[in-house]
Protein backbone atom coordinates (compact mmCIF):
# COMPACT_ATOMS: atom_id res chain seq x y z
CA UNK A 1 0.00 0.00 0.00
CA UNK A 2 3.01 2.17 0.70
CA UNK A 3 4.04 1.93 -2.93
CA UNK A 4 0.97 3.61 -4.03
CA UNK A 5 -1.15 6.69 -3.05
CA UNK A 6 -2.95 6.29 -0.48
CA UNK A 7 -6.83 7.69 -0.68
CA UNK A 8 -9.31 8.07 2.49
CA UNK A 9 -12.66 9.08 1.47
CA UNK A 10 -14.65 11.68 3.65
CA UNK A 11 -17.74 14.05 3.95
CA UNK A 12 -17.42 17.70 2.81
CA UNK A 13 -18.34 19.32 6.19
CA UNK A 14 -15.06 21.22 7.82
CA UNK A 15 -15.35 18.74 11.03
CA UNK A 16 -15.25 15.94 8.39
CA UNK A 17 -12.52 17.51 6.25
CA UNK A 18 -10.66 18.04 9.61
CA UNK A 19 -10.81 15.05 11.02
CA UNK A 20 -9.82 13.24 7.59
CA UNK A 21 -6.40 16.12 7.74
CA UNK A 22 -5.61 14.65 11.26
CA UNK A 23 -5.97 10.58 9.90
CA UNK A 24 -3.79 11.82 7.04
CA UNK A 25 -1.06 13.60 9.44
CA UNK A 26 -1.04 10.53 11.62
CA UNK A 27 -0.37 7.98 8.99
CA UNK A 28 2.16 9.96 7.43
CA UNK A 29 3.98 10.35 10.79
CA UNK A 30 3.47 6.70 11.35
CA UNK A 31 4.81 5.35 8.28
CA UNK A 32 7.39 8.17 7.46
CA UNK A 33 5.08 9.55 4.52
CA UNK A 34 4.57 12.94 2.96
CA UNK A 35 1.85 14.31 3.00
CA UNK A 36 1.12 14.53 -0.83
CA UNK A 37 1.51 9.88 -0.47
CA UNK A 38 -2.41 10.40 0.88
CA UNK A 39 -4.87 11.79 -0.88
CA UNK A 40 -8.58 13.02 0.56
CA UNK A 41 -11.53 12.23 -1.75
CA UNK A 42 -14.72 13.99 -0.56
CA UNK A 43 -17.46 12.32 -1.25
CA UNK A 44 -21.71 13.86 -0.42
CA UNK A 45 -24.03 11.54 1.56
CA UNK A 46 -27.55 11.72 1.77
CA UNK A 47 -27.30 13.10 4.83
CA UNK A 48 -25.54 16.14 3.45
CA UNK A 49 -27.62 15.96 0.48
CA UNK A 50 -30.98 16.25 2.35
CA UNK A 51 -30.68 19.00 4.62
CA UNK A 52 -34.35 20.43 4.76
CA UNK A 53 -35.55 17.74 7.30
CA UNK A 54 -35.38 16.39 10.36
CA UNK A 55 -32.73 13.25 10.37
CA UNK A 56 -35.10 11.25 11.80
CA UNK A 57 -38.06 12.17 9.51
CA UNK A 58 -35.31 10.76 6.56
CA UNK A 59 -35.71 7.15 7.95
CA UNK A 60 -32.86 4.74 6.72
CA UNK A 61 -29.61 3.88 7.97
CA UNK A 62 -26.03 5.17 7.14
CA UNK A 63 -27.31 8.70 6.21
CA UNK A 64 -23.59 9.71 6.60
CA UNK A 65 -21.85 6.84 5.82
CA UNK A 66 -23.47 5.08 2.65
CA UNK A 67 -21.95 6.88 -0.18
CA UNK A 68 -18.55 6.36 1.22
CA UNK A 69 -18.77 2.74 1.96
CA UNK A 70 -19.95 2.36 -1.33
CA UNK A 71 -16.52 3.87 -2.41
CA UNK A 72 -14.65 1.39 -0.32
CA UNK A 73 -16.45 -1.40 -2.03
CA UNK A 74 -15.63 0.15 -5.95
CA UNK A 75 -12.18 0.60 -4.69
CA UNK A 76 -12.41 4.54 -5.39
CA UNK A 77 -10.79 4.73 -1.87
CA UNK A 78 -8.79 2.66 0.53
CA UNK A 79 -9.84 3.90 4.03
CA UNK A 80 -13.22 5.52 4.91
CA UNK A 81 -12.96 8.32 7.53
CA UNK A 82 -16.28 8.78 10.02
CA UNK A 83 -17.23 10.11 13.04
CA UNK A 84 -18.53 6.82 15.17
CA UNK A 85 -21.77 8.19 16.29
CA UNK A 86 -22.48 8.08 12.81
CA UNK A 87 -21.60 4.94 11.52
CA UNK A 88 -24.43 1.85 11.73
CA UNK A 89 -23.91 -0.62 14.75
CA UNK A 90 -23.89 -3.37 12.18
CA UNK A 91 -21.35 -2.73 9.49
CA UNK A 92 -22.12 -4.06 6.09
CA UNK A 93 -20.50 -7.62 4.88
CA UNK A 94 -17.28 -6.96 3.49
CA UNK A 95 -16.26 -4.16 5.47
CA UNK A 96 -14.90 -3.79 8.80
CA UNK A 97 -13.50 -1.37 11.42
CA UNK A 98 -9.91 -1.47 11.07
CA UNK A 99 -9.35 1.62 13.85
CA UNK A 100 -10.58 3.91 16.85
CA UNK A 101 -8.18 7.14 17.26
CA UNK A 102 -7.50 8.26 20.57
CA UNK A 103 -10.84 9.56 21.68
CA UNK A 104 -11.24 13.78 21.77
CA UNK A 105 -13.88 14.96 24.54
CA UNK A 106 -17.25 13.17 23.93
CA UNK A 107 -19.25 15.47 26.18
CA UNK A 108 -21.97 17.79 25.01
CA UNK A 109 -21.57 21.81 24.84
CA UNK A 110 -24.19 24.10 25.56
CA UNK A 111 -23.67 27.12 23.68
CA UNK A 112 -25.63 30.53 23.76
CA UNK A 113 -24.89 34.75 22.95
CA UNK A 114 -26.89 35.21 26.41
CA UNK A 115 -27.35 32.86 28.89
CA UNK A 116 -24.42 30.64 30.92
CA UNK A 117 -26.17 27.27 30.69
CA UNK A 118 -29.27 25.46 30.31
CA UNK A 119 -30.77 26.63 34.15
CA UNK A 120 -30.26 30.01 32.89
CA UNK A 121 -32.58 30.47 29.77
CA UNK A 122 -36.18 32.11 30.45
CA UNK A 123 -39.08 30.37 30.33
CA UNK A 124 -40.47 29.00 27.26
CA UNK A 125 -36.97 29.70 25.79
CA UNK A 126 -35.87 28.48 22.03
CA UNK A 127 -33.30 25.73 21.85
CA UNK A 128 -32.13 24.28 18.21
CA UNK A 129 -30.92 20.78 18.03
CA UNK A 130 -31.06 18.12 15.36
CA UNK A 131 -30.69 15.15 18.03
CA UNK A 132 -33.74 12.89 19.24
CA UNK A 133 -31.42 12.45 22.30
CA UNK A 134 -30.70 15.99 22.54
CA UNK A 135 -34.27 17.15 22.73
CA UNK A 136 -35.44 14.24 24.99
CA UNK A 137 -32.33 14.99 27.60
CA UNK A 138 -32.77 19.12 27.49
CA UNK A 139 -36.98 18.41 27.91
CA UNK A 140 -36.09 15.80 30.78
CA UNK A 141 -34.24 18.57 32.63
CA UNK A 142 -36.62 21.63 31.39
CA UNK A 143 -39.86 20.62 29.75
CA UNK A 144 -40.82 23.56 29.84
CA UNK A 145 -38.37 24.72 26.65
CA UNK A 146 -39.41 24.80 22.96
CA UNK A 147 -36.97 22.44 21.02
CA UNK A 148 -36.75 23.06 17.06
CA UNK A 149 -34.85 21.42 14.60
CA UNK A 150 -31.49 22.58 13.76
CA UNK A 151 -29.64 20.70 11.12
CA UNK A 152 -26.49 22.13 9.17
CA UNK A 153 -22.87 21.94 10.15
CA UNK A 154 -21.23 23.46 12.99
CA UNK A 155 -20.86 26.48 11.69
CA UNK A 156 -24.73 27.02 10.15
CA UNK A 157 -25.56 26.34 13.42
CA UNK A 158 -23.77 28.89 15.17
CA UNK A 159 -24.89 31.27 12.31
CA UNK A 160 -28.65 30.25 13.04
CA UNK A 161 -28.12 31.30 16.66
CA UNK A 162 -26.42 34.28 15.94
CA UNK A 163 -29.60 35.38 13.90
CA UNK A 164 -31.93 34.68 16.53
CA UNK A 165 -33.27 31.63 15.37
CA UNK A 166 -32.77 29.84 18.90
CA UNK A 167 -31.62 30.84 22.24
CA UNK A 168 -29.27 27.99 22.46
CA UNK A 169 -27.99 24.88 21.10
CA UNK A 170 -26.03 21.99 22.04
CA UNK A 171 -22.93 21.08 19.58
CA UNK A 172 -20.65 18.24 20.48
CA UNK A 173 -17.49 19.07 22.46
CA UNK A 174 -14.79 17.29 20.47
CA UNK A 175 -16.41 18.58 16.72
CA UNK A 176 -15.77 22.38 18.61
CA UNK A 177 -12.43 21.08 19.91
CA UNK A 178 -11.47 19.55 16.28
CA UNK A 179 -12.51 22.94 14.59
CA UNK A 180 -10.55 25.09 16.75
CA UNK A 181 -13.71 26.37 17.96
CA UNK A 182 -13.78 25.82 21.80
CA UNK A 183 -13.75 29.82 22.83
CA UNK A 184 -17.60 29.01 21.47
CA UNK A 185 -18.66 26.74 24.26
CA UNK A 186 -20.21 28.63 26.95
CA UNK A 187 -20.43 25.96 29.08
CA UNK A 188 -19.61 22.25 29.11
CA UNK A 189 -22.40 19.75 30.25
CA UNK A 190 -21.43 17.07 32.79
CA UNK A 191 -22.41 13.65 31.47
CA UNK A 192 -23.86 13.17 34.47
CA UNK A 193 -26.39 15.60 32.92
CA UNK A 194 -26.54 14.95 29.50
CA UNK A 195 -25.13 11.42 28.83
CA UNK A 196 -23.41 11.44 25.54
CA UNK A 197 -24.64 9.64 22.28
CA UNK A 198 -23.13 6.41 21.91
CA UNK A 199 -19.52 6.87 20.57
CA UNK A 200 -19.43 10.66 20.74
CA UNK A 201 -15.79 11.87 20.15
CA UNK A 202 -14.52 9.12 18.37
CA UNK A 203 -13.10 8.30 14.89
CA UNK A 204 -13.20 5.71 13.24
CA UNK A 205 -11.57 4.14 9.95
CA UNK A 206 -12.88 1.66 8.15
CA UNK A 207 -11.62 -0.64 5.66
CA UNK A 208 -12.40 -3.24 3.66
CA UNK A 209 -12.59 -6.97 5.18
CA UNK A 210 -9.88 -8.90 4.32
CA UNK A 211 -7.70 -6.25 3.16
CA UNK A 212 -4.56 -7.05 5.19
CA UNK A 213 -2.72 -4.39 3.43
CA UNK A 214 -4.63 -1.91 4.71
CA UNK A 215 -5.53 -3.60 8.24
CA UNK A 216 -1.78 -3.07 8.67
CA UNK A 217 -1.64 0.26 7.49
CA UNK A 218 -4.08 1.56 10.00
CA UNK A 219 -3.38 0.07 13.23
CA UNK A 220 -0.50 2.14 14.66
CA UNK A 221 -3.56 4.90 14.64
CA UNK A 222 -5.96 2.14 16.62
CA UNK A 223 -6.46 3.23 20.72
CA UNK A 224 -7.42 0.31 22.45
CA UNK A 225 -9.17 1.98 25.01
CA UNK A 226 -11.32 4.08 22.71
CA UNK A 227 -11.96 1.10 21.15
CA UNK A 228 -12.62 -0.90 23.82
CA UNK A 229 -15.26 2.03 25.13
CA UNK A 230 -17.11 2.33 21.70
CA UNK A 231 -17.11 -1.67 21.30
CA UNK A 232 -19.48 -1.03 24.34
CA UNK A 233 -21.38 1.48 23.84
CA UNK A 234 -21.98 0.54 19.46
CA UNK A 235 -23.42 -3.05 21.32
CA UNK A 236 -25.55 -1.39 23.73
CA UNK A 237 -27.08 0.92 21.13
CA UNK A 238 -27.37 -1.91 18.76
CA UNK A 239 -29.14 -4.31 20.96
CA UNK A 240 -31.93 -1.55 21.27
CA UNK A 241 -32.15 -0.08 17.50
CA UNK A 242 -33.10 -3.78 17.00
CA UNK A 243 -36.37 -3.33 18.66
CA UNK A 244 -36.66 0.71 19.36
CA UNK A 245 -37.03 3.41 17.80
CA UNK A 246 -36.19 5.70 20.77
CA UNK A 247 -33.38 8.19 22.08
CA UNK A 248 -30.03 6.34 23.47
CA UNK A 249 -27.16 7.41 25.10
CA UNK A 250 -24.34 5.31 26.89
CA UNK A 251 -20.83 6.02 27.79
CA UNK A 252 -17.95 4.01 29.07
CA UNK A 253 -14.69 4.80 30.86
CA UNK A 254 -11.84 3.05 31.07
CA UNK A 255 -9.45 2.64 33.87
CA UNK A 256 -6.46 0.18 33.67
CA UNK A 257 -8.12 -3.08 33.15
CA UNK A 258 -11.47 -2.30 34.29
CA UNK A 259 -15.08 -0.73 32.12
CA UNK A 260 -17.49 1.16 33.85
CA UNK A 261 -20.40 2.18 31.55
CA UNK A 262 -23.14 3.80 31.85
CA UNK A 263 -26.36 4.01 29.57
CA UNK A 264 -29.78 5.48 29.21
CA UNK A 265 -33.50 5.02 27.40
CA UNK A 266 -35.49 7.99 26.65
CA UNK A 267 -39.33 8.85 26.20
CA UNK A 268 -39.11 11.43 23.30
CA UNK A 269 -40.55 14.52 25.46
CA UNK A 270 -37.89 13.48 27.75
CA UNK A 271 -40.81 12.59 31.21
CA UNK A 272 -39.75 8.93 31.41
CA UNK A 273 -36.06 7.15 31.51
CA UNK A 274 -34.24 4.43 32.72
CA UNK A 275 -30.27 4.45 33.46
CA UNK A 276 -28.31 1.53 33.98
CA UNK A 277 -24.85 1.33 35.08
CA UNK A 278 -22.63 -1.82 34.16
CA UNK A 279 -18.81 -2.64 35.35
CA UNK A 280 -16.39 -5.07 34.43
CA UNK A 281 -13.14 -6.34 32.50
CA UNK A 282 -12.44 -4.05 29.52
CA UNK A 283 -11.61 -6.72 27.49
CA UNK A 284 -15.28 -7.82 27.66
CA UNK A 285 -16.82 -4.56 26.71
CA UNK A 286 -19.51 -5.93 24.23
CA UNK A 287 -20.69 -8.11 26.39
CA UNK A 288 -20.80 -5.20 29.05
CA UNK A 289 -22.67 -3.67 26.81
CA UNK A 290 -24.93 -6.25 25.60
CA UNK A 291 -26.11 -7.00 29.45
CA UNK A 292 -26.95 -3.27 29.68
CA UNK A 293 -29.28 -3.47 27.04
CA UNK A 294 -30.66 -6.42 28.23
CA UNK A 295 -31.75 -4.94 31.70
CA UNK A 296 -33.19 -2.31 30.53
CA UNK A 297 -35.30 -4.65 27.74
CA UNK A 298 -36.33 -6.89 30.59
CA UNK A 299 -37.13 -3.98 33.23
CA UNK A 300 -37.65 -0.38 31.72
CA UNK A 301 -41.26 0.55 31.21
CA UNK A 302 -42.34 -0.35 28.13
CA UNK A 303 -43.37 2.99 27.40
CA UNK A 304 -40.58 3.88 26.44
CA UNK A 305 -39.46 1.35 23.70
CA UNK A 306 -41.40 2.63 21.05
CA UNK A 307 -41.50 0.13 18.25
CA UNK A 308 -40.78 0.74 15.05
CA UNK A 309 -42.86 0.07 11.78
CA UNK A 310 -40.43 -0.15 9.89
């Protein structure tokens, strides 16, 4: 692969294209390339494509991610950059995840021109956010808010709440941190709080199955205990997208040898949840995950799995 130029495939968004720069920087610094031996193919999904509805209202999975696994697969590109909270718990046969970077801050910011944090805004206050979770957790906390939808990239969204559309929003910490964009955050919200959605913070590459070549190419880049954290938070999620259509969120640390996670079930306005909280070896984090799911299949109200028709 060395002999050759190497291509990753991305979205067009800056977050994307910055995110793609920093996978590019590390495997040149890795494998003692220029920069010019990697080249950066952008490449529009239908999630960038459709941008005049609510994500959810689309329906269908890999929104962000289908266009550029379907590069991997015509060989346009050899290594697909994402951001893991948008890649589908269940890859599709013939690809696989060949690395987790070091994982930037997966906690939520809130961000606003007037108030210091969400206790702060007035009553019946405007807050923009494109995330089922989002909405459910800021309505769980203050019901008494007016959520609207508020899809675009970082940036548009800033610009939207610079023009008044919204008294606040919530952006993800690490896409502010990756932009150079942290002196936006007004204030950072404890997970504690807000639990974040389900690999938040974390990149991920993904190759082809198979392809040793590039397997090889991209491990120096893997962190095992990002990877280890996402493995269990990607099987708690997809244990309940099997059966729910519903907002998530989980989270686990990692310390030494040992997983603590932590996830959560929403009702959409946000008036009914259940958290569970799971420990155990890190090298079983799936099936730390898996059992979290379970319990809260088995015990949460059943209220709040609403089943799909699809």
């Amino acid at each position: 692969m060395q002999a050759a130029r190497i291509r990753i495939g991305t979205r067009g968004s800056p977050l994307a294209l910055a995110q793609a720069h920093e996978v590019r920087d590390r495997l040149a610094k890795a494998h003692g390339l220029s920069e010019a031996a990697i080249s950066i193919t952008i490449i529009k999904t239908t999630g960038d494509r459709v941008t005049d509805r609510p994500l959810s209202d689309i329906g269908g999975k890999g929104l962000f991610t289908k266009e550029i696994e379907d590069a991997l697969f015509a060989r346009e590109i050899d290594i697909a950059v994402h951001s893991m909270k948008d890649m589908q718990t269940e890859l599709p046969d013939g690809l696989a995840l060949g690395a987790v970077l070091p994982r930037e801050d997966p906690r939520d910011a809130f961000i606003s021109l007037k108030h210091a944090n969400i206790a702060a805004l007035p009553t019946g206050s405007i807050v923009g956010t494109s995330s089922l979770r989002r909405k459910s957790q800021v309505l769980s906390i203050r019901p008494d808010l007016s959520i609207i939808d508020f899809r675009g990239n970082v940036e548009t969204r800033l610009r939207k709440l610079k023009d008044g559309v919204a008294e606040a929003t919530f952006l993800a910490v690490a896409g502010l941190n990756r932009l150079g964009l942290s002196d936006r955050i007004t204030a950072i919200v404890p997970s504690a709080d807000m639990l974040p959605a389900a690999a938040q913070g974390a990149i991920g590459l993904e190759i082809r199955a198979g392809d040793k070549e590039a397997e090889a190419f991209v491990a120096p880049l893997n962190d095992v205990d990002s990877q280890r954290a996402v493995t269990a938070e990607r099987a708690f999620l997809a244990r309940l997208e099997g059966s729910c259509r519903t907002p998530i969120a989980a989270h686990a640390t990692i310390d030494g040898e040992q997983l603590s996670f932590r996830g959560q079930v929403l009702s959409l306005d946000g008036q009914q949840k259940y958290d569970v909280s799971r420990s155990g070896a890190a090298n079983a984090s799936r099936d730390i995950g898996l059992a979290a799911a379970d319990e809260v299949l088995s015990k949460a109200d059943p209220a709040l799995l609403v089943r799909s028709s699809a």
